[in-house]
Protein backbone atom coordinates (compact mmCIF):
# COMPACT_ATOMS: atom_id res chain seq x y z
CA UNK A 1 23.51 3.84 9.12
CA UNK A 2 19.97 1.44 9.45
CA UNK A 3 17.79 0.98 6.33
CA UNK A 4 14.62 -1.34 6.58
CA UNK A 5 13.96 -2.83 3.00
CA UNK A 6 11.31 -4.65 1.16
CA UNK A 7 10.26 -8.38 1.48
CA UNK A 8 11.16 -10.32 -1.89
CA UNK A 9 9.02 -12.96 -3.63
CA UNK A 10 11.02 -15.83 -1.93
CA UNK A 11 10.89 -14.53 1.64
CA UNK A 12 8.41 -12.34 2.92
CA UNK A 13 10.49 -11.49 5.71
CA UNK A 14 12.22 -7.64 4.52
CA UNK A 15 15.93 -6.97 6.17
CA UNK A 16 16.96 -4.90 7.89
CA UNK A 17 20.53 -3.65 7.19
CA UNK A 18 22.71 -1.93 9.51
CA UNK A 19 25.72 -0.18 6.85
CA UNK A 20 29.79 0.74 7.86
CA UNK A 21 29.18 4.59 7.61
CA UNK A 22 32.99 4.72 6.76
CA UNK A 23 31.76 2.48 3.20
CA UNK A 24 28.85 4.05 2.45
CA UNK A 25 29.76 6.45 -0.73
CA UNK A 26 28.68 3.94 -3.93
CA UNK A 27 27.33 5.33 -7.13
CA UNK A 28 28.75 8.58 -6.65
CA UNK A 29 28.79 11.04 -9.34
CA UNK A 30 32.92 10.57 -10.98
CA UNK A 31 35.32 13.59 -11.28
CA UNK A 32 33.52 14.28 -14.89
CA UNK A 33 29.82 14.93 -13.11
CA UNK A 34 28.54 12.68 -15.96
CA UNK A 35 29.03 9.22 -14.75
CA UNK A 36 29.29 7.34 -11.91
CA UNK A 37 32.02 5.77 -9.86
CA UNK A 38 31.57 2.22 -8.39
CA UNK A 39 35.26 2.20 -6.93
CA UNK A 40 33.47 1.91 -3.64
CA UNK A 41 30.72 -0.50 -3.05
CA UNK A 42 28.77 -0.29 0.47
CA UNK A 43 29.59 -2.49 3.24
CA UNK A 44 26.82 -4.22 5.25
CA UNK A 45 27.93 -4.94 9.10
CA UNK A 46 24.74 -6.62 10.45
CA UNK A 47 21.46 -8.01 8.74
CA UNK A 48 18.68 -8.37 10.59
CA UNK A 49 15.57 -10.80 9.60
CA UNK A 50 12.67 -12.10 11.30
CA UNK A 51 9.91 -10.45 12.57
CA UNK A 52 8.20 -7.53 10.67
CA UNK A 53 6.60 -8.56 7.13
CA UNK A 54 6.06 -7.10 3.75
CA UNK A 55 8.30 -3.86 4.13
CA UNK A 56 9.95 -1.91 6.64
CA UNK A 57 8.10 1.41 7.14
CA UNK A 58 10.32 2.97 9.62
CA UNK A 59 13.62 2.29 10.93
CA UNK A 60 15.94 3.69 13.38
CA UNK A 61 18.61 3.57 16.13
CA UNK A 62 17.70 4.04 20.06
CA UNK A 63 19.68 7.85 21.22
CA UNK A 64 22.47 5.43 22.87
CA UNK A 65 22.76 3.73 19.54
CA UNK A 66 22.84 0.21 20.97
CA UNK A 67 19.07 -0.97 19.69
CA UNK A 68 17.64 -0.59 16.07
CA UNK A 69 13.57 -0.19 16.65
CA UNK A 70 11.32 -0.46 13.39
CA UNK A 71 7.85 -1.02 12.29
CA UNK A 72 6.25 -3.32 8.67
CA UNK A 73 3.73 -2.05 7.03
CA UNK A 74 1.81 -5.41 7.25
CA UNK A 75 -1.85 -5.27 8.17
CA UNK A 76 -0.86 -5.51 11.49
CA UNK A 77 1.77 -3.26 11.98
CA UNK A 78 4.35 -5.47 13.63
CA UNK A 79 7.19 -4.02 15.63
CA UNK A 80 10.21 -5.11 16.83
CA UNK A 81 13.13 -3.67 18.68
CA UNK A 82 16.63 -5.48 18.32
CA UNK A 83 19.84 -5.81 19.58
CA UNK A 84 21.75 -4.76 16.59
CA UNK A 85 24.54 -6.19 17.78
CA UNK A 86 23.62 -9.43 18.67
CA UNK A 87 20.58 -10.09 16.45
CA UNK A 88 18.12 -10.64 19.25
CA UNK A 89 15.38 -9.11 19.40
CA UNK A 90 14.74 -7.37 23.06
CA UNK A 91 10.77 -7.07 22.41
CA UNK A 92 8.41 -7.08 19.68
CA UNK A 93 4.45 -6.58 19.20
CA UNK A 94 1.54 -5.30 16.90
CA UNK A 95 0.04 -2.17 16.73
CA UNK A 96 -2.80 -3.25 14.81
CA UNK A 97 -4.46 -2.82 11.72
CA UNK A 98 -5.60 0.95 12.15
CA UNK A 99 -3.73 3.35 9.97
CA UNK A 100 -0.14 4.76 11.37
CA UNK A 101 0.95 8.05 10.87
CA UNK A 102 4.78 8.88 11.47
């Protein structure tokens, strides 16, 4: 599981979190239906930082599963395809400041 994130105060840089899918059931409703149980808390495998600013817009893994592309919602639209594995990123660019629709 990939989730792109928003910047915080401190860093405009936003994350970009790859999750264990086998730890990903937190806050789930208890065996009541009225609260919720925090028995497990999510796992993150991989954080990746650097390149797109302001938020992640859209986030996802390549069909082979080995590269995590996304796109920021800055005024430039930066993009930036990584090895999720590794952290590097394989290539990276702007689309520009024209609106995106996805």
């Amino acid at each position: 599981v990939v989730t792109g994130q928003i910047a915080s105060h401190g860093n405009p840089k936003p994350p970009i979190i790859v999750w264990d899918p086998t730890n990903v059931v937190a806050n789930a409703l208890d065996q009541t239906g009225l609260g919720r149980n925090k028995t497990k808390a999510r796992e993150e495998r991989v954080v990746l930082v650097g390149f797109c600013e302001e938020r992640i817009t859209c986030v996802s893994f390549s069909v082979d599963g080995e590269f995590v592309m996304a796109i920021g919602q800055d005024t430039s639209h930066r993009f930036a395809c990584y090895n999720w594995q590794t952290g590097v990123i394989i290539f990276s660019g702007m689309a520009g400041n024209s609106d995106l629709y996805m």
